[in-house]
N, C-alpha and C. Protein backbone atom coordinates (compact mmCIF):
# COMPACT_ATOMS: atom_id res chain seq x y z
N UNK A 1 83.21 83.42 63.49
CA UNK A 1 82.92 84.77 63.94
C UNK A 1 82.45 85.57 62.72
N UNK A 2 81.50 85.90 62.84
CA UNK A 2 80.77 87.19 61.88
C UNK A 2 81.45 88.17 61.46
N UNK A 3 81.47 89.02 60.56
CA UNK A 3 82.42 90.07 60.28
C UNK A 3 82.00 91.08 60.98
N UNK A 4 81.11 91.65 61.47
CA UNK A 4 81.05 92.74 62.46
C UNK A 4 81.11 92.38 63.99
N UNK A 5 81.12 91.35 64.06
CA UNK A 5 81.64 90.48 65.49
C UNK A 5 83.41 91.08 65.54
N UNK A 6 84.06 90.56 64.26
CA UNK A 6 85.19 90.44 63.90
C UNK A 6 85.92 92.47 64.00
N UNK A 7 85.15 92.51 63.50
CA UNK A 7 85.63 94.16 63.45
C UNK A 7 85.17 95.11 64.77
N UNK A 8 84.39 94.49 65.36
CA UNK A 8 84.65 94.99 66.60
C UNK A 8 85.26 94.93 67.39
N UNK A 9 85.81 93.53 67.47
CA UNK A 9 87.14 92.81 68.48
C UNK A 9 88.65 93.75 67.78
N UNK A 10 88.57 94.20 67.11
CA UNK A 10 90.05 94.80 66.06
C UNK A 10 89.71 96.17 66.71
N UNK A 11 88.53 96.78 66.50
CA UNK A 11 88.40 98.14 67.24
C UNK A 11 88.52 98.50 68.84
N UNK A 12 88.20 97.15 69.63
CA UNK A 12 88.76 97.16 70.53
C UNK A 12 89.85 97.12 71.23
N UNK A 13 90.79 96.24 70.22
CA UNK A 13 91.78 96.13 70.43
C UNK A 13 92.84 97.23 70.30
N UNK A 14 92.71 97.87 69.16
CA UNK A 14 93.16 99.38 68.73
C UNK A 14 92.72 100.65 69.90
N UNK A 15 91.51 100.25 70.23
CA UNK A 15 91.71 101.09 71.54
C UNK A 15 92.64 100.75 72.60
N UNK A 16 91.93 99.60 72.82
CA UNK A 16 93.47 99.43 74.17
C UNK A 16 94.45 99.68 73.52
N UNK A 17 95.20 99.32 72.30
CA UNK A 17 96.52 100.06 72.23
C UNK A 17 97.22 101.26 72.34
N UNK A 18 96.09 102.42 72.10
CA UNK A 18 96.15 103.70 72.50
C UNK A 18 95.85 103.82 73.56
N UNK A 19 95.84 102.87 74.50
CA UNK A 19 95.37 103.77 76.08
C UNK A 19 96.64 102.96 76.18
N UNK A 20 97.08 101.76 76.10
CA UNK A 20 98.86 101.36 76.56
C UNK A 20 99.85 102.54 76.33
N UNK A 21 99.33 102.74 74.78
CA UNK A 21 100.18 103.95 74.39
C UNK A 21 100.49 105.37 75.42
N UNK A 22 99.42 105.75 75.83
CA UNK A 22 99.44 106.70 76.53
C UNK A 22 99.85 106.30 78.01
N UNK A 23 99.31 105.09 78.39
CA UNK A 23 99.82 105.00 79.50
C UNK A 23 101.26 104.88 79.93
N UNK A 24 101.95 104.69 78.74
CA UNK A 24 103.58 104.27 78.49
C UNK A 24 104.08 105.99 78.47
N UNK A 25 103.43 106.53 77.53
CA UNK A 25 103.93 108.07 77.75
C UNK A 25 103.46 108.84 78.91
N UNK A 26 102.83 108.56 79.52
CA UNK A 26 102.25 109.64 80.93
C UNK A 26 103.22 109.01 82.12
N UNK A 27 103.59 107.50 82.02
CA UNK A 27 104.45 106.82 82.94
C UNK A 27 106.17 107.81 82.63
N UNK A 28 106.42 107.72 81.37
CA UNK A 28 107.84 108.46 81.38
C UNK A 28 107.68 109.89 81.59
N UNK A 29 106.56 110.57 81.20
CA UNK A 29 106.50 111.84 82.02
C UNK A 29 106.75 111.92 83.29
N UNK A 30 105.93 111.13 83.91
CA UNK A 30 105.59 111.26 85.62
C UNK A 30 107.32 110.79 85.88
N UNK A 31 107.88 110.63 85.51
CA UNK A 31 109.12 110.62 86.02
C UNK A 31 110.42 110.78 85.15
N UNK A 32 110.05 111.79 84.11
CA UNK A 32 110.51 112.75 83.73
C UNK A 32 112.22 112.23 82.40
N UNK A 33 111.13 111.21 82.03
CA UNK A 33 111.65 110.45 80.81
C UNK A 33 111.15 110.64 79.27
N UNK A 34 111.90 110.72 78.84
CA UNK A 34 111.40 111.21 77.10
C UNK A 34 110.73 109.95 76.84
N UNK A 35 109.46 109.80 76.42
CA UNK A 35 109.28 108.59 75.60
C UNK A 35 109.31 108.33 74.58
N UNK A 36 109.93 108.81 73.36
CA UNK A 36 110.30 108.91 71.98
C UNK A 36 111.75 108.67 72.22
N UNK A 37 112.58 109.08 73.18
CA UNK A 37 113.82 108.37 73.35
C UNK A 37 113.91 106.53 73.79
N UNK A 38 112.87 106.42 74.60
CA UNK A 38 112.76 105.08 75.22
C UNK A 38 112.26 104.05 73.77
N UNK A 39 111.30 104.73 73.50
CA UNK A 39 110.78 103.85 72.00
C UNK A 39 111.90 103.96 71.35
N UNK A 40 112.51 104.82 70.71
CA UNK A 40 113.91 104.37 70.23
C UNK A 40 115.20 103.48 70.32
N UNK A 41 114.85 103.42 71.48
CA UNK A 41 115.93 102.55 72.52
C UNK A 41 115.14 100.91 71.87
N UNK A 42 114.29 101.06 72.42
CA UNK A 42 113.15 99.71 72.39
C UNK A 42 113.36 99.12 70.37
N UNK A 43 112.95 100.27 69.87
CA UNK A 43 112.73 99.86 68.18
C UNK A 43 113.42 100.85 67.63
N UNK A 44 114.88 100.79 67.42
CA UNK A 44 115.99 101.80 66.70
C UNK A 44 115.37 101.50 65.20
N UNK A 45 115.06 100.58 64.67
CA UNK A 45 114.95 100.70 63.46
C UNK A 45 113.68 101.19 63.07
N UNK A 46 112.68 100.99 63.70
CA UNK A 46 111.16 101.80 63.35
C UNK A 46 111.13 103.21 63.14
N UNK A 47 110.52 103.86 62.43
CA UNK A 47 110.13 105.00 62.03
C UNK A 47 109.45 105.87 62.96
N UNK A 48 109.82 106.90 63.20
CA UNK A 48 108.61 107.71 64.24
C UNK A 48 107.21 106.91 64.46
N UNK A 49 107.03 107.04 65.93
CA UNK A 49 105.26 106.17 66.07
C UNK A 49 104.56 107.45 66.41
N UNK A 50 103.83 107.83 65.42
CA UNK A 50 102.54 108.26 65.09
C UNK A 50 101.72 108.22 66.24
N UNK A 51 101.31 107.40 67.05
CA UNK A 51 100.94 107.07 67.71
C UNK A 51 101.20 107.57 69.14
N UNK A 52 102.07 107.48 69.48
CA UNK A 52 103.14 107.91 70.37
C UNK A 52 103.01 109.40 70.60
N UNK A 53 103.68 109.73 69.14
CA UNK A 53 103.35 111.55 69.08
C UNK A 53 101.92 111.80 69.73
N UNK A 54 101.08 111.25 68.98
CA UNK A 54 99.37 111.56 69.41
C UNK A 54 99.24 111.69 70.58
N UNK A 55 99.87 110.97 71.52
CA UNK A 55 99.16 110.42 73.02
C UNK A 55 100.31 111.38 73.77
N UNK A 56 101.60 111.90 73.61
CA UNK A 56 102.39 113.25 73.87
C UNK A 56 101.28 114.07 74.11
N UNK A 57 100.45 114.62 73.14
CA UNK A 57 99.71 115.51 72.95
C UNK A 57 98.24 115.57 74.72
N UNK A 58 97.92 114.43 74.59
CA UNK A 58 97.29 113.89 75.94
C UNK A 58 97.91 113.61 77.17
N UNK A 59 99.03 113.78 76.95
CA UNK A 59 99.28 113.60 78.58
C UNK A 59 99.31 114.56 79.54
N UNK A 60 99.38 114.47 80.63
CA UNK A 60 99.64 115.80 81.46
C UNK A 60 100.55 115.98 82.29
N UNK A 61 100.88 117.16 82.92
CA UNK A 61 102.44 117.08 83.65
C UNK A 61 101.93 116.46 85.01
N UNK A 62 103.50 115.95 85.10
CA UNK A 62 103.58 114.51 86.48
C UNK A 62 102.76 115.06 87.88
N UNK A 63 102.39 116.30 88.27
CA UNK A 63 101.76 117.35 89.58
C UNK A 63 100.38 116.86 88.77
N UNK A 64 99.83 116.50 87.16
CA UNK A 64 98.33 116.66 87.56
C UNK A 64 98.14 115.00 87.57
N UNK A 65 98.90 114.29 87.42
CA UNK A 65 98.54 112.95 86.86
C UNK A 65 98.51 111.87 88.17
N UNK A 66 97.60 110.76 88.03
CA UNK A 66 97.57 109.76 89.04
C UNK A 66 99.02 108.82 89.27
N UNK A 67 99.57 108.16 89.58
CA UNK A 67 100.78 107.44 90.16
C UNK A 67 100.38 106.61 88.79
N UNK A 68 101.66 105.92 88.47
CA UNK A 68 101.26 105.02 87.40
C UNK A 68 102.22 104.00 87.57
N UNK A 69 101.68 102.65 88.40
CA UNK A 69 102.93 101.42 89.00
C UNK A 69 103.28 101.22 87.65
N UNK A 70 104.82 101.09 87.97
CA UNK A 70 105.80 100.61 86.76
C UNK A 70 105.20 98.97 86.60
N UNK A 71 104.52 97.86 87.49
CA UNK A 71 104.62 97.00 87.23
C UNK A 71 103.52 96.51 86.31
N UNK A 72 102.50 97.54 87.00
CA UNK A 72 101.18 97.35 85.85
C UNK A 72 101.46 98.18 84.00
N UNK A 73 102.31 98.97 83.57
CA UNK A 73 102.54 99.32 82.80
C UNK A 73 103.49 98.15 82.32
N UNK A 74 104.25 97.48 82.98
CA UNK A 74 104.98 96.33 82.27
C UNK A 74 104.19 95.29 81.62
N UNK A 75 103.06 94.86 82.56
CA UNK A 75 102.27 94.23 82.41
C UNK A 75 101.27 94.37 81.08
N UNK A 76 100.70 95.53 80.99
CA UNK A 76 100.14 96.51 79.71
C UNK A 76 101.06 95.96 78.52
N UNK A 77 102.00 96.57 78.96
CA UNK A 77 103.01 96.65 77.51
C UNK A 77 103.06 94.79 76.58
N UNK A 78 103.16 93.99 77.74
CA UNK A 78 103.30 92.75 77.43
C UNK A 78 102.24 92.33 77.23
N UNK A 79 100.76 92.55 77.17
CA UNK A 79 99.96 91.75 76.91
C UNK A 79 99.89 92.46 75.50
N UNK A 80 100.39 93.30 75.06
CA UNK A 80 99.74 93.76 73.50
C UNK A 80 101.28 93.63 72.97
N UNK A 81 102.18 92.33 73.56
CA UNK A 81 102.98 91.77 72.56
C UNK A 81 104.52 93.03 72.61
N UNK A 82 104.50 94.18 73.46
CA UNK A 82 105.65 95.33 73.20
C UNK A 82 106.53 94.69 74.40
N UNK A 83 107.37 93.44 73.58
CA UNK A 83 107.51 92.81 74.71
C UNK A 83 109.61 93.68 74.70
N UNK A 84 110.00 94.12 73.56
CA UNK A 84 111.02 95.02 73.54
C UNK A 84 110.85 96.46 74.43
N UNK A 85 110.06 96.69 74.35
CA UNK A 85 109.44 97.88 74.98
C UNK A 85 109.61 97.83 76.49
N UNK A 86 109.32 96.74 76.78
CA UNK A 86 108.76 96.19 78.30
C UNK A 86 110.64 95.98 78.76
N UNK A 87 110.99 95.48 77.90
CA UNK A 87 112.76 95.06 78.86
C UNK A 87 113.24 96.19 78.77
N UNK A 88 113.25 97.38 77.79
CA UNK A 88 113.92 98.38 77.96
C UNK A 88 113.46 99.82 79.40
N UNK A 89 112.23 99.48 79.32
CA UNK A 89 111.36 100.41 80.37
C UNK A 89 111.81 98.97 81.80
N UNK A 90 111.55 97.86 81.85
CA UNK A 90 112.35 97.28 83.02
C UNK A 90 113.76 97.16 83.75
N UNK A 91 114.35 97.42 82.31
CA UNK A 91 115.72 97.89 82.82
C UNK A 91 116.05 99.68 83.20
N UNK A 92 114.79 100.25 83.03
CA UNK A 92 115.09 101.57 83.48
C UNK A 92 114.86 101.27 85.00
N UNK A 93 113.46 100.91 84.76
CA UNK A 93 113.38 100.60 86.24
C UNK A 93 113.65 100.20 87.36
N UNK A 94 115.05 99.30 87.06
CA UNK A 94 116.04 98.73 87.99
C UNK A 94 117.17 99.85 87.95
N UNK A 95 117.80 100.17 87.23
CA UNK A 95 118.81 100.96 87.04
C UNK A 95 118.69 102.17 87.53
N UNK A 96 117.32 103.07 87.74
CA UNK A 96 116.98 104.22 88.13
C UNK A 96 116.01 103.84 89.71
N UNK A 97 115.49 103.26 90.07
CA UNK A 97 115.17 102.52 91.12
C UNK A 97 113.65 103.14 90.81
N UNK A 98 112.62 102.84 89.64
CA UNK A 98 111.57 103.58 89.78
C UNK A 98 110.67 102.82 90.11
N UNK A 99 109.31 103.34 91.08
CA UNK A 99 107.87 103.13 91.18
C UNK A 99 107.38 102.59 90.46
């Protein structure tokens, strides 16, 4: 692979991570979950995600936003490897009985 072959596949990928990202925070909005508490839960030892904060900033309240299936956000989370992420948001989802 070419190096601008190569660096495009990395920029892509970094996008989808910010749209997981957000889609993980607009999902605990819409049903009225902190997601900086859940990431904590998920990675106690990690440092604030940067990231995370950013996509806070983009989301919108749960009245303007589309439905967001818990199963396709599980799904999200696990293909970009947030596979801690994914059991702690699955065990919400059983425990709280969510969508």
């Amino acid at each position: 692979m070419d190096r601008s072959r190569e660096e495009e596949v990395i920029r892509n990928y970094q996008k989808g991570e910010k749209m997981m990202i957000l889609l993980f925070a607009q999902w605990c909005m819409n049903h009225d979950l902190d997601p900086v508490v859940i990431y904590k839960e998920a990675y106690p030892y990690q440092d604030k995600n940067k990231e995370l904060i950013d996509a806070l900033e983009l989301t919108v309240p749960k009245q303007e936003s589309d439905h967001i299936d818990s199963e396709t956000l599980l799904e999200v989370l696990s293909l970009y490897g947030n596979d801690d992420l994914a059991f702690v948001v699955s065990d919400l989802i059983a425990r709280k009985n969510l969508k």
